[in-house]
N, C-alpha and C. Protein backbone atom coordinates (compact mmCIF):
# COMPACT_ATOMS: atom_id res chain seq x y z
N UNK A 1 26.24 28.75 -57.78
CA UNK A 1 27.04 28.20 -56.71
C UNK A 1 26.36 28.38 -55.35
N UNK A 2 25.51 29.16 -55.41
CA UNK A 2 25.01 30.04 -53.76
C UNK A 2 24.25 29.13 -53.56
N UNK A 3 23.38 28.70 -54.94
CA UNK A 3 21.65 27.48 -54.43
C UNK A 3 22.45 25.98 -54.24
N UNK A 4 23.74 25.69 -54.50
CA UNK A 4 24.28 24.61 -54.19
C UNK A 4 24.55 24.66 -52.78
N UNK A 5 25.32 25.81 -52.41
CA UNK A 5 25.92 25.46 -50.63
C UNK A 5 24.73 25.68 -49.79
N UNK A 6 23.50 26.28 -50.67
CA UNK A 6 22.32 26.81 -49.91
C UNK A 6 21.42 24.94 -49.57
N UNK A 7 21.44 24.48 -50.91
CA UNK A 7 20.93 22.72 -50.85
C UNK A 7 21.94 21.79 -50.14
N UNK A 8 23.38 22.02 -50.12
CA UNK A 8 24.04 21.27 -49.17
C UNK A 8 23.15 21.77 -47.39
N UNK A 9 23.54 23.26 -46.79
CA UNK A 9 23.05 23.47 -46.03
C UNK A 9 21.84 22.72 -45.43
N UNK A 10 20.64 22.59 -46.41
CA UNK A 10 19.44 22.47 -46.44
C UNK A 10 19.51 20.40 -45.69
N UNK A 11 20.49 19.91 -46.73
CA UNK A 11 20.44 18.56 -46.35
C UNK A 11 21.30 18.31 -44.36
N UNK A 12 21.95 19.10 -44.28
CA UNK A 12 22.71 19.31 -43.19
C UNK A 12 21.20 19.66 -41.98
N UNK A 13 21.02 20.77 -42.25
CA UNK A 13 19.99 20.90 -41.14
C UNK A 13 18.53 19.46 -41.05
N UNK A 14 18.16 19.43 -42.71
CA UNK A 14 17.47 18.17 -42.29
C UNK A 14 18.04 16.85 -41.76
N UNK A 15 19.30 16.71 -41.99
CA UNK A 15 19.89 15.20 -40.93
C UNK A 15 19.62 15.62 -39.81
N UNK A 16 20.01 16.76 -39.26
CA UNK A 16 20.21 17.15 -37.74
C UNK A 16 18.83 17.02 -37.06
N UNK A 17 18.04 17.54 -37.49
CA UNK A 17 16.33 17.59 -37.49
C UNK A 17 16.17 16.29 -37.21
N UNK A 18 16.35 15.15 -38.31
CA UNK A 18 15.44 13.80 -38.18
C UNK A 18 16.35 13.43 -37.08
N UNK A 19 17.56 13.54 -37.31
CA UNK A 19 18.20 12.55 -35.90
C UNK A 19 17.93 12.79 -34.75
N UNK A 20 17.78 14.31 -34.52
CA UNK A 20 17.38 14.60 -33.03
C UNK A 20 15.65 14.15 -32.71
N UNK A 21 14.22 14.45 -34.01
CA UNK A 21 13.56 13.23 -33.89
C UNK A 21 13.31 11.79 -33.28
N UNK A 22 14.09 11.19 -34.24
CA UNK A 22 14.87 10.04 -33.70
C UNK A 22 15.78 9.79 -32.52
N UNK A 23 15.97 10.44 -32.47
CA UNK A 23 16.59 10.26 -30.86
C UNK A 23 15.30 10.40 -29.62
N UNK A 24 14.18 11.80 -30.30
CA UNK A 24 13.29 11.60 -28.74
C UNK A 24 12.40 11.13 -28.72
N UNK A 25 12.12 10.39 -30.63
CA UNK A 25 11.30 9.24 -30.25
C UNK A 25 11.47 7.96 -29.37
N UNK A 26 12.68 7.61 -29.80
CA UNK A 26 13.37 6.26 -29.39
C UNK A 26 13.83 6.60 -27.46
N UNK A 27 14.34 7.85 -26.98
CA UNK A 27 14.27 7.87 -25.42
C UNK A 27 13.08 7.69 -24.67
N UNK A 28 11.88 8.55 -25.57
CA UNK A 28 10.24 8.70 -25.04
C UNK A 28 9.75 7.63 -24.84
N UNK A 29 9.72 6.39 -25.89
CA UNK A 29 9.15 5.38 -26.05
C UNK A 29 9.29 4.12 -26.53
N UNK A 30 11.13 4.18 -26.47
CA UNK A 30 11.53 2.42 -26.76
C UNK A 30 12.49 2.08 -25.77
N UNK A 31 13.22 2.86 -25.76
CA UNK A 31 14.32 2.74 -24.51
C UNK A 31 14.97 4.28 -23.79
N UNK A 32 15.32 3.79 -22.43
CA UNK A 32 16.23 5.28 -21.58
C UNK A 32 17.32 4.76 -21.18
N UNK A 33 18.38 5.27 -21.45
CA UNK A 33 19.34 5.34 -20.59
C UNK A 33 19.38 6.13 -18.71
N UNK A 34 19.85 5.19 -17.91
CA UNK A 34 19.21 5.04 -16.18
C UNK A 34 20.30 5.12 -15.60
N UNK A 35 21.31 6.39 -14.69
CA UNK A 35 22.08 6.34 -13.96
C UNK A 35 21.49 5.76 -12.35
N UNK A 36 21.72 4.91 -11.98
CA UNK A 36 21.57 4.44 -10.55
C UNK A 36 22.10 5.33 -9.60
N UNK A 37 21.37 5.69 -8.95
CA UNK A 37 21.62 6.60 -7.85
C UNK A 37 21.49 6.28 -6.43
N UNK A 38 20.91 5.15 -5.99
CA UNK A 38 20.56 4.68 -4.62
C UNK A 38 21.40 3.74 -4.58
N UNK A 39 21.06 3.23 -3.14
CA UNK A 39 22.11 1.76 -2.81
C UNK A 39 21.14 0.94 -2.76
N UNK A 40 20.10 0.90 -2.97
CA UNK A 40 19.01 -0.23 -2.50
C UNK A 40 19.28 -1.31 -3.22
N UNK A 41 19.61 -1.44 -4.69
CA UNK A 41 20.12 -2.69 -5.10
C UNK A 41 21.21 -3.17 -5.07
N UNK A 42 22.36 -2.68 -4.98
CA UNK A 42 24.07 -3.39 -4.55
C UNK A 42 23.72 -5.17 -3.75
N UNK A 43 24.11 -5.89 -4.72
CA UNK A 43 25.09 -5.68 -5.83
C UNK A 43 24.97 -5.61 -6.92
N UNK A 44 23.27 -6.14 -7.08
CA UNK A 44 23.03 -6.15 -8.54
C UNK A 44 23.19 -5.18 -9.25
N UNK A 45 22.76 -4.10 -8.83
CA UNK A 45 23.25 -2.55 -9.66
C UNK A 45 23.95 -1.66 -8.41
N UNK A 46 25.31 -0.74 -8.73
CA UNK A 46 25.33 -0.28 -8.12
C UNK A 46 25.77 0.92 -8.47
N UNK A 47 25.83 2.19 -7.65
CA UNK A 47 25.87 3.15 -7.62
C UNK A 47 26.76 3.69 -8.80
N UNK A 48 26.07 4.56 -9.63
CA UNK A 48 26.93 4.72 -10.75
C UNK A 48 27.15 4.24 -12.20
N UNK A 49 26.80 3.21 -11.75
CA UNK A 49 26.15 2.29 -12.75
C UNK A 49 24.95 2.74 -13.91
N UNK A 50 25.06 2.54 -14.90
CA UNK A 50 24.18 2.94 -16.34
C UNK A 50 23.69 1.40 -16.89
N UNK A 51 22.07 1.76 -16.64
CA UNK A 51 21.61 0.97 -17.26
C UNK A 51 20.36 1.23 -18.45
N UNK A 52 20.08 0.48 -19.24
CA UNK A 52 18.92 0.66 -20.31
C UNK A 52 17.67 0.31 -19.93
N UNK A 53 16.30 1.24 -19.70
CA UNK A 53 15.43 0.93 -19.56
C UNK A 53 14.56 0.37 -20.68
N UNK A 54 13.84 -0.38 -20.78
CA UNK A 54 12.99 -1.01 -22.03
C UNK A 54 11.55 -0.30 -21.82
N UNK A 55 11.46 1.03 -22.18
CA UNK A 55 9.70 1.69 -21.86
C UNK A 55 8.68 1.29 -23.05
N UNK A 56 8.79 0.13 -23.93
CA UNK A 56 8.40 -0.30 -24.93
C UNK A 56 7.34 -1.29 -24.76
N UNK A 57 8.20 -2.42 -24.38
CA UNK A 57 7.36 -3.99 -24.22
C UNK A 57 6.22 -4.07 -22.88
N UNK A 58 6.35 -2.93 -22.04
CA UNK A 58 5.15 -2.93 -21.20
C UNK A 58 3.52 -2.63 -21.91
N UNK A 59 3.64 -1.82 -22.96
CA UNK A 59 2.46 -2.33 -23.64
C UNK A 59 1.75 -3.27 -24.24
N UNK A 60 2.91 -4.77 -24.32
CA UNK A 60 2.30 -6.04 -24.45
C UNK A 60 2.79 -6.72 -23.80
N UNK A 61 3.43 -6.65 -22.69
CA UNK A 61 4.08 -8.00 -22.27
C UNK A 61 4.35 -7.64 -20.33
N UNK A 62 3.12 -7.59 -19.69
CA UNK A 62 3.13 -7.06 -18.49
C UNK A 62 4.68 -7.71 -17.66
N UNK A 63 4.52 -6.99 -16.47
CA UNK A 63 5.69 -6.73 -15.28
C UNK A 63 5.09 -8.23 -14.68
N UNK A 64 6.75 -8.68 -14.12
CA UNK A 64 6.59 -9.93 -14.44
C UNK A 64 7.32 -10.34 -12.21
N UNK A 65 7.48 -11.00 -11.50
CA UNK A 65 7.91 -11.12 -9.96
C UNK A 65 9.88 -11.20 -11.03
N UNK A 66 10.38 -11.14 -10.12
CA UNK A 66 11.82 -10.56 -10.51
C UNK A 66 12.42 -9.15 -11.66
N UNK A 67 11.21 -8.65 -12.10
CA UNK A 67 11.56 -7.75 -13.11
C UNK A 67 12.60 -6.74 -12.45
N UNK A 68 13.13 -5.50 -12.90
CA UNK A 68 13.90 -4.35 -11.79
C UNK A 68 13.31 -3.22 -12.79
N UNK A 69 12.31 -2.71 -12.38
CA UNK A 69 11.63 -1.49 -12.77
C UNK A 69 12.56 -0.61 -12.22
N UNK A 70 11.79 0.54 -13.14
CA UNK A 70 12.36 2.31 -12.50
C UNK A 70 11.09 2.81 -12.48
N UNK A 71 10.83 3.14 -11.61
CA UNK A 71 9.46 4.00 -11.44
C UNK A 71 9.74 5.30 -10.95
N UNK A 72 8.37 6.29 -10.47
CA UNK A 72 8.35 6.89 -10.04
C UNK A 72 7.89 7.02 -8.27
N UNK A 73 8.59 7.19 -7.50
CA UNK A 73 7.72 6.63 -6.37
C UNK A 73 7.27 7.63 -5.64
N UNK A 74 6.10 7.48 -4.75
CA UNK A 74 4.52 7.69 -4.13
C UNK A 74 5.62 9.25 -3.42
N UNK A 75 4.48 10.44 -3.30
CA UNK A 75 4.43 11.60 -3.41
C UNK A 75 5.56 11.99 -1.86
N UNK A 76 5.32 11.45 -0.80
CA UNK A 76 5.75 11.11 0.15
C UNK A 76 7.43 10.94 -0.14
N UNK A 77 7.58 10.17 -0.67
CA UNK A 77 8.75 9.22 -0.97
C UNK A 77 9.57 10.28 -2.05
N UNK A 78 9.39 10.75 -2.66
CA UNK A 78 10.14 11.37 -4.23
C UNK A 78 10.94 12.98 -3.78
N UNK A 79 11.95 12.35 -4.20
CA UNK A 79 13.04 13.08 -3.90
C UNK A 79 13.04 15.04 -4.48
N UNK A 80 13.63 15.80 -4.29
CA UNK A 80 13.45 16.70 -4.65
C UNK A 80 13.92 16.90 -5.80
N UNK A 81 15.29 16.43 -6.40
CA UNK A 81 15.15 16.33 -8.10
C UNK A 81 14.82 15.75 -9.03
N UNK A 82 13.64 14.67 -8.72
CA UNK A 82 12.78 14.32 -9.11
C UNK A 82 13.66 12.96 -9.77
N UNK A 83 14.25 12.04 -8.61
CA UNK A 83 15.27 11.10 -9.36
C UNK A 83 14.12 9.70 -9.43
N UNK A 84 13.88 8.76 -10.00
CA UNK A 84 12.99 7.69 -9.64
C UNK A 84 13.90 7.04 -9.29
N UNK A 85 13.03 5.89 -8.67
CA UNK A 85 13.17 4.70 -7.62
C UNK A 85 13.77 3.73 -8.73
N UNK A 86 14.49 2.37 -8.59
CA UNK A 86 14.59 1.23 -9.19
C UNK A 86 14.58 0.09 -8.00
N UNK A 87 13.88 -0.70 -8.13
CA UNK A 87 13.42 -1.27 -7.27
C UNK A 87 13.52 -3.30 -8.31
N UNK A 88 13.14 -4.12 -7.77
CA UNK A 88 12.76 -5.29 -8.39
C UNK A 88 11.30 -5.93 -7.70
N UNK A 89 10.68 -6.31 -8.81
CA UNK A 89 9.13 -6.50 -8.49
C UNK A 89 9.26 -7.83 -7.94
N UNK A 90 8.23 -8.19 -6.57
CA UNK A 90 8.12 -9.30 -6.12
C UNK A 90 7.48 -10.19 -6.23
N UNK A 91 6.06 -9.16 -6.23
CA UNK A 91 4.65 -9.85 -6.39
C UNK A 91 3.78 -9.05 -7.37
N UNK A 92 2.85 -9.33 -8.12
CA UNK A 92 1.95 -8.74 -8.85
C UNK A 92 0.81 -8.89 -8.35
N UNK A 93 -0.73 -8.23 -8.76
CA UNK A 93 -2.11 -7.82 -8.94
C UNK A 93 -2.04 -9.78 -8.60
N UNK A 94 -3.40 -9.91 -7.20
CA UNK A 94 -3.71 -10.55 -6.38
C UNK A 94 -2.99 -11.63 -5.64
N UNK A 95 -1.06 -11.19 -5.87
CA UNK A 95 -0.46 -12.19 -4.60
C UNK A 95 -0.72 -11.55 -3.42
N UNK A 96 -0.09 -12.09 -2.40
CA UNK A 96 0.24 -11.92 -1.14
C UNK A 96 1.19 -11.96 -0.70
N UNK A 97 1.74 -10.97 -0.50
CA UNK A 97 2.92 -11.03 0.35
C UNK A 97 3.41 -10.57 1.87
N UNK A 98 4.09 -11.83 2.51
CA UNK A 98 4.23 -11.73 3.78
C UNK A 98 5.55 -11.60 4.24
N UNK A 99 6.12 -10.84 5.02
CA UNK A 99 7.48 -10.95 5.85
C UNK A 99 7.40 -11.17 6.63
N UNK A 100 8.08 -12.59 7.22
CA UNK A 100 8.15 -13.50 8.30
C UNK A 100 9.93 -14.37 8.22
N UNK A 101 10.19 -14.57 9.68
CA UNK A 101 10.99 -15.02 9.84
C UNK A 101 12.55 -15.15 8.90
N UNK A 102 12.72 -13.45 8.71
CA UNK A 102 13.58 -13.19 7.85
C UNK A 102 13.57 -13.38 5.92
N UNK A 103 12.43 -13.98 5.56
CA UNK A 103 12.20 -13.97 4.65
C UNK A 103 10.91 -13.35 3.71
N UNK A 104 11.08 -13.13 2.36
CA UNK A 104 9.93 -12.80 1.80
C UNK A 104 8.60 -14.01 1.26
N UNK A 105 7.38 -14.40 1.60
CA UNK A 105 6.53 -15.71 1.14
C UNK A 105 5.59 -14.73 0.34
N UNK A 106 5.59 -15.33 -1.04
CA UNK A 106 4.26 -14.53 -1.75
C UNK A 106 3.56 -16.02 -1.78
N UNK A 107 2.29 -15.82 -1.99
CA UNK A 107 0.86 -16.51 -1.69
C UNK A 107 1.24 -17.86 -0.87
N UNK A 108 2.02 -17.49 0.39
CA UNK A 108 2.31 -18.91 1.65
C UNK A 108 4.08 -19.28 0.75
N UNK A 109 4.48 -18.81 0.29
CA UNK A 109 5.75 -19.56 -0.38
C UNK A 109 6.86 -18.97 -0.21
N UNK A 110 8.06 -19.69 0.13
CA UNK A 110 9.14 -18.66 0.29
C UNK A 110 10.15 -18.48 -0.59
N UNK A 111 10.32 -17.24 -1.36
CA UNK A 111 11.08 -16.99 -2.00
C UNK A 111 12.38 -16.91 -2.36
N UNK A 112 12.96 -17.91 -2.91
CA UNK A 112 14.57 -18.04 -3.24
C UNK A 112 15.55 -17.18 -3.79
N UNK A 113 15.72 -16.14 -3.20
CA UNK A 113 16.54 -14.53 -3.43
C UNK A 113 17.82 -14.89 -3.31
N UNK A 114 18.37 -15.88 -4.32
CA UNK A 114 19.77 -15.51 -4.03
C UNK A 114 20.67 -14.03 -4.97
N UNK A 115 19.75 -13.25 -5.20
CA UNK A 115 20.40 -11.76 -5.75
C UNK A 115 20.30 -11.01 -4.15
N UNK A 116 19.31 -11.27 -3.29
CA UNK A 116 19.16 -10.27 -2.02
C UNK A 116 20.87 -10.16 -1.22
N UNK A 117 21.06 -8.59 -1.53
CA UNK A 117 22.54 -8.66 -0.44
C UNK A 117 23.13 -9.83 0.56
N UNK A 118 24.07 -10.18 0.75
CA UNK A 118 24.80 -10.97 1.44
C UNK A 118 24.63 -10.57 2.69
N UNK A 119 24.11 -11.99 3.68
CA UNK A 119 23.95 -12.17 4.98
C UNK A 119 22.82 -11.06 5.58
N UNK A 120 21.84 -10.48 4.15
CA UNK A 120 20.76 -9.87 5.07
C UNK A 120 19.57 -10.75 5.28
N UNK A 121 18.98 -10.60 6.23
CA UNK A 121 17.34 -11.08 6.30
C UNK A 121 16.53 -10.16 5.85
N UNK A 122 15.51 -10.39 5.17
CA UNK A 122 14.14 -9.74 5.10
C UNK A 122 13.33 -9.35 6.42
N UNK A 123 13.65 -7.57 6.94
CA UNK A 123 12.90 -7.41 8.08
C UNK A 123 11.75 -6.47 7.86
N UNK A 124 10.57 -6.62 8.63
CA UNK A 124 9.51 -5.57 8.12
C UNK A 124 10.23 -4.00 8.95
N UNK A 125 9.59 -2.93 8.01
CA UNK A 125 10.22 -1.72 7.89
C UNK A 125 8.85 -0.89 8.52
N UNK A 126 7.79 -0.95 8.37
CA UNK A 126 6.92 -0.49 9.01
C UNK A 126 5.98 -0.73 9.57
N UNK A 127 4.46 -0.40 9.35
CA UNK A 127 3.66 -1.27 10.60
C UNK A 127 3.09 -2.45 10.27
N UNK A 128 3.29 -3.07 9.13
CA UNK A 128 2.77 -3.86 8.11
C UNK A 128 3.66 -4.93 7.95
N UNK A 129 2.89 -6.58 7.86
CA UNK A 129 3.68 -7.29 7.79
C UNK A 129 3.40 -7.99 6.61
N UNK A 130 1.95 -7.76 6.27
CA UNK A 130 1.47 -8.65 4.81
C UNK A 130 0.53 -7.55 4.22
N UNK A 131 0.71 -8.05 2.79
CA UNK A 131 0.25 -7.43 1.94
C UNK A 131 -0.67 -8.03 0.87
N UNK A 132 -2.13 -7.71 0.36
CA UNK A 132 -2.84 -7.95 -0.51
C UNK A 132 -2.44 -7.07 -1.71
N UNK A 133 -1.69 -7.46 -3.27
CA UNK A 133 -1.23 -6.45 -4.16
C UNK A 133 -2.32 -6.23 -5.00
N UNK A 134 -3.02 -4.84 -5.03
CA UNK A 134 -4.37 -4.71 -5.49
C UNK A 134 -4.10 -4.91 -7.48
N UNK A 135 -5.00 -5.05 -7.99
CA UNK A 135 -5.16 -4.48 -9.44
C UNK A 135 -4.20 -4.18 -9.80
N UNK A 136 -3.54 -3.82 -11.04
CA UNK A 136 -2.61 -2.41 -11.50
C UNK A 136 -1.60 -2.19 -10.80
N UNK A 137 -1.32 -3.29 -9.70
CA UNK A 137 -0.27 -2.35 -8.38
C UNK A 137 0.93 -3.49 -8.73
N UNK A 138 1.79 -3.19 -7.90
CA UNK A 138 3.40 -4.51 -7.88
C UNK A 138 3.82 -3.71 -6.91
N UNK A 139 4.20 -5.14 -6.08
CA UNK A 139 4.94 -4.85 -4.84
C UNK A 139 6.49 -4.95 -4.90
N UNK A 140 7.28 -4.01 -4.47
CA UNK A 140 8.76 -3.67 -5.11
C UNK A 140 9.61 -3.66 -4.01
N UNK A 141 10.94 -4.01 -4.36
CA UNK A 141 11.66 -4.45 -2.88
C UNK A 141 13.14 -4.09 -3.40
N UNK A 142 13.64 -3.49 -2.69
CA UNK A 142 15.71 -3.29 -2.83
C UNK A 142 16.09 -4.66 -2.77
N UNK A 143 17.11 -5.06 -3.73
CA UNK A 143 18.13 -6.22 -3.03
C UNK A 143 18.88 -5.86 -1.59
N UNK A 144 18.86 -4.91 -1.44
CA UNK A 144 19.56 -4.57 -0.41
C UNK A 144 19.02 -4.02 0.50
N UNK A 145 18.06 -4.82 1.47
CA UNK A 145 16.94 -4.84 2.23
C UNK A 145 17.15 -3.85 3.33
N UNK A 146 18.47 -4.21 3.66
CA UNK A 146 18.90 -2.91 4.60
C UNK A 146 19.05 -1.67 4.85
N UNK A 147 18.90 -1.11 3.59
CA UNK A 147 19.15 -0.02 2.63
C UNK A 147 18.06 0.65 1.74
N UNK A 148 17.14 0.41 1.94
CA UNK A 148 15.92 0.24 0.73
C UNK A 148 14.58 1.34 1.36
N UNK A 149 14.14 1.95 1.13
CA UNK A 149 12.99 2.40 1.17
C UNK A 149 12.21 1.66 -0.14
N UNK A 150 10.78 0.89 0.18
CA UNK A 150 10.26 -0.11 -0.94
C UNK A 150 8.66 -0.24 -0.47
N UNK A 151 8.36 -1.22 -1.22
CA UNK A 151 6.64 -1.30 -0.43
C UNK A 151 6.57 -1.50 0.96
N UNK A 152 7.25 -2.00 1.53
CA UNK A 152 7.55 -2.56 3.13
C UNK A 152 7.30 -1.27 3.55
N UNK A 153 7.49 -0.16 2.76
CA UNK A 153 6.74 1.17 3.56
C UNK A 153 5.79 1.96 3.08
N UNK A 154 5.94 2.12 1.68
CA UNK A 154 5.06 2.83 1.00
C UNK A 154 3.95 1.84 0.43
N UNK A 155 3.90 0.69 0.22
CA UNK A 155 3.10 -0.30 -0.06
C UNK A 155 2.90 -0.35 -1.74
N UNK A 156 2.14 -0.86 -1.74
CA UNK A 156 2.63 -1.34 -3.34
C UNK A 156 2.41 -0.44 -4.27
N UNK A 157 3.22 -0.24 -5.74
CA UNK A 157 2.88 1.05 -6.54
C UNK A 157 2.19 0.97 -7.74
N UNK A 158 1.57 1.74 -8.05
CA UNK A 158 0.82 1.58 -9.94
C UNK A 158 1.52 1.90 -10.58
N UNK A 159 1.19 0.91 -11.61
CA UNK A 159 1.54 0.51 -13.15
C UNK A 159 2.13 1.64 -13.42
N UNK A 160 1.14 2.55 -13.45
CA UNK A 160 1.28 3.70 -13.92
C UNK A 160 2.46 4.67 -13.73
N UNK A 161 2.95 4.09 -12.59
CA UNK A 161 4.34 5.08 -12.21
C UNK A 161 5.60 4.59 -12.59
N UNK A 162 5.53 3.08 -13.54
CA UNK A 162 6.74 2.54 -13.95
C UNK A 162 7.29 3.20 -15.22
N UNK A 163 8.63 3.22 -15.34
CA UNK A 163 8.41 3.82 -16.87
C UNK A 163 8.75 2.82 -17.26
N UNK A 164 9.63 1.45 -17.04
CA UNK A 164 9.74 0.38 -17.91
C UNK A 164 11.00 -0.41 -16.87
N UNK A 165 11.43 -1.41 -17.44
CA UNK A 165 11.82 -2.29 -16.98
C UNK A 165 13.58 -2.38 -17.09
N UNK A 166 13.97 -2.65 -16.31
CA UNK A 166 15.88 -2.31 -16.49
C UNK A 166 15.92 -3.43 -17.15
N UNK A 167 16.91 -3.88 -18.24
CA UNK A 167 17.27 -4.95 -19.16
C UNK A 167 18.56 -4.71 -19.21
N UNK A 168 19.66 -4.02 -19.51
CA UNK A 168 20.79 -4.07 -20.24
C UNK A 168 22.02 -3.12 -19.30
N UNK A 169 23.01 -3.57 -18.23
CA UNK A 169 23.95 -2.91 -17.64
C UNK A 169 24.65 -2.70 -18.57
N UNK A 170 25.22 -1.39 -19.04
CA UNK A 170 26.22 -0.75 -19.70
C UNK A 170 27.60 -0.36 -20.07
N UNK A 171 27.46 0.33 -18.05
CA UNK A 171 28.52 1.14 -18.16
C UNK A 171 28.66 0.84 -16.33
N UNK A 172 29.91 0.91 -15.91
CA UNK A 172 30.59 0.89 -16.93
C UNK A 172 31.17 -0.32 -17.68
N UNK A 173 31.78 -0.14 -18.31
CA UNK A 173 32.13 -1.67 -19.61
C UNK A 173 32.04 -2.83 -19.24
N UNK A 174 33.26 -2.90 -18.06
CA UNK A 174 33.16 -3.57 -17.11
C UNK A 174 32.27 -4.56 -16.55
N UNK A 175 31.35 -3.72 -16.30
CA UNK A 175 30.10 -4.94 -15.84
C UNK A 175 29.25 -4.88 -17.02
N UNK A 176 28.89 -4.81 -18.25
CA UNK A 176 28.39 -4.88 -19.60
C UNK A 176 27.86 -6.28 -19.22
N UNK A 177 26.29 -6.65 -19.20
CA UNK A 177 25.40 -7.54 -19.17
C UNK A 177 24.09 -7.31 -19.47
N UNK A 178 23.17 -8.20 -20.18
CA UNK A 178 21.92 -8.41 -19.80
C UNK A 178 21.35 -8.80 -18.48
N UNK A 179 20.58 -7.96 -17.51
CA UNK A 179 20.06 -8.65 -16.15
C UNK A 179 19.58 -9.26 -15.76
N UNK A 180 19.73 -10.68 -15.18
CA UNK A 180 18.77 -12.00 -15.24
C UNK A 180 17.22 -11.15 -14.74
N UNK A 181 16.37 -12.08 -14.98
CA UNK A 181 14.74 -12.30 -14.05
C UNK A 181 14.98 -13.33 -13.54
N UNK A 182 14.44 -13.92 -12.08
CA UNK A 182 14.84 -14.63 -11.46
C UNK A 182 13.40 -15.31 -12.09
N UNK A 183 12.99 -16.86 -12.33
CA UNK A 183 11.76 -17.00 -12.65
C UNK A 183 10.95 -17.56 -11.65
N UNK A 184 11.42 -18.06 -10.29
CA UNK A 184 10.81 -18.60 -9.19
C UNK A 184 9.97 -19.39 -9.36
N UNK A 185 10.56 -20.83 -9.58
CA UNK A 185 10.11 -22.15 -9.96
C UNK A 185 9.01 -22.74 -8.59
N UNK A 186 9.58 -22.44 -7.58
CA UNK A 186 9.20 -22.24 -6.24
C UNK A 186 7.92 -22.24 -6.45
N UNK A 187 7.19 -20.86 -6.76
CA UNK A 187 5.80 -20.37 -7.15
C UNK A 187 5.16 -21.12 -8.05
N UNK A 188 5.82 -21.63 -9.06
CA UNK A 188 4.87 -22.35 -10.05
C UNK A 188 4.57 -23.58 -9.11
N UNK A 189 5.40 -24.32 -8.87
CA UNK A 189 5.43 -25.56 -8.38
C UNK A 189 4.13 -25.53 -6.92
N UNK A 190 4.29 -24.73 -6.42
CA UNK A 190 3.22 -24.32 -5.57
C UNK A 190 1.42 -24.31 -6.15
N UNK A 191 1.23 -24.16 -7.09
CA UNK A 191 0.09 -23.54 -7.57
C UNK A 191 -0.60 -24.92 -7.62
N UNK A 192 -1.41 -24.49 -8.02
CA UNK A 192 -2.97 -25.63 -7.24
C UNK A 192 -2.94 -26.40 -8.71
């Protein structure tokens, strides 16, 4: 009777084992769950708000102008409990981006933000008004321009500091959605 409750036991601790496995494979490297903590995006995400990061598909399927990364941001910038940034990408490795006359233009074009907060303009935030986005880098911006610490100060960030891409609002129930990408027809239509 003892080697029976001893082999029940045995199967008990191995479920517990693989699932917790499974669980830090799948947080490490397919998806995170993302409490929003800033206001920089309201309305699209806002405070409190739980969303799913996708840290998976960046190994084949690069960061794309409308994505809403979570990164980590530049040494300067990063908070003391070490919360990351979520930001939405504007421009990628060799646009240009300029802030002028209340709006954002990547390579001369102006960008159709109707997610950017209500009744704000796009104003430059520091000494910089255009930007060359090097290699490896993406230039990242708050919907809520007013509110935002973003490249407009820290300038654009590496790859390397993204952990993946917001896809799926959660929680609460309430707002339960997939998050558009804006695809900015604008830009294609522009191209040579």
């Amino acid at each position: 009777m003892s080697q029976r409750r001893f082999g029940c036991l045995f199967e008990i601790v191995e479920t517990l084992v693989l699932t917790f496995v499974i669980f830090l494979v799948i947080q490490n490297f397919v998806v995170q769950p993302y409490r929003v903590q800033q206001q920089s995006m309201e309305h699209t995400l806002e405070p409190d708000q739980y969303v799913l990061v996708d840290k998976l598909t960046k190994n084949f399927d690069d960061y794309k102008r409308g994505d809403i990364v979570v990164f980590n941001p530049p040494g300067a910038w990063a908070q003391g409990d070490g919360t990351p940034f979520i930001k939405r990408v504007i421009a990628v490795a060799d646009d240009t981006v300029e802030i002028q006359d209340g709006g954002v233009f990547v390579n001369g074009v102006r960008l159709d933000e109707p997610y950017v907060y209500e009744g704000q303009e796009t104003l430059v935030t520091g000494s910089q008004a255009t930007w060359l986005v090097p290699d490896d880098q993406l230039f990242v911006m708050g919907d809520h321009r007013n509110n935002s610490a973003d490249s407009r100060v820290f300038g654009p960030i590496d790859k390397g500091q993204v952990s993946g891409r917001a896809w799926l609002r959660y929680w609460p129930f309430s707002t339960f959605g997939i998050l558009p990408t804006p695809t900015h027809p604008e830009l294609a239509s522009a191209a040579p």
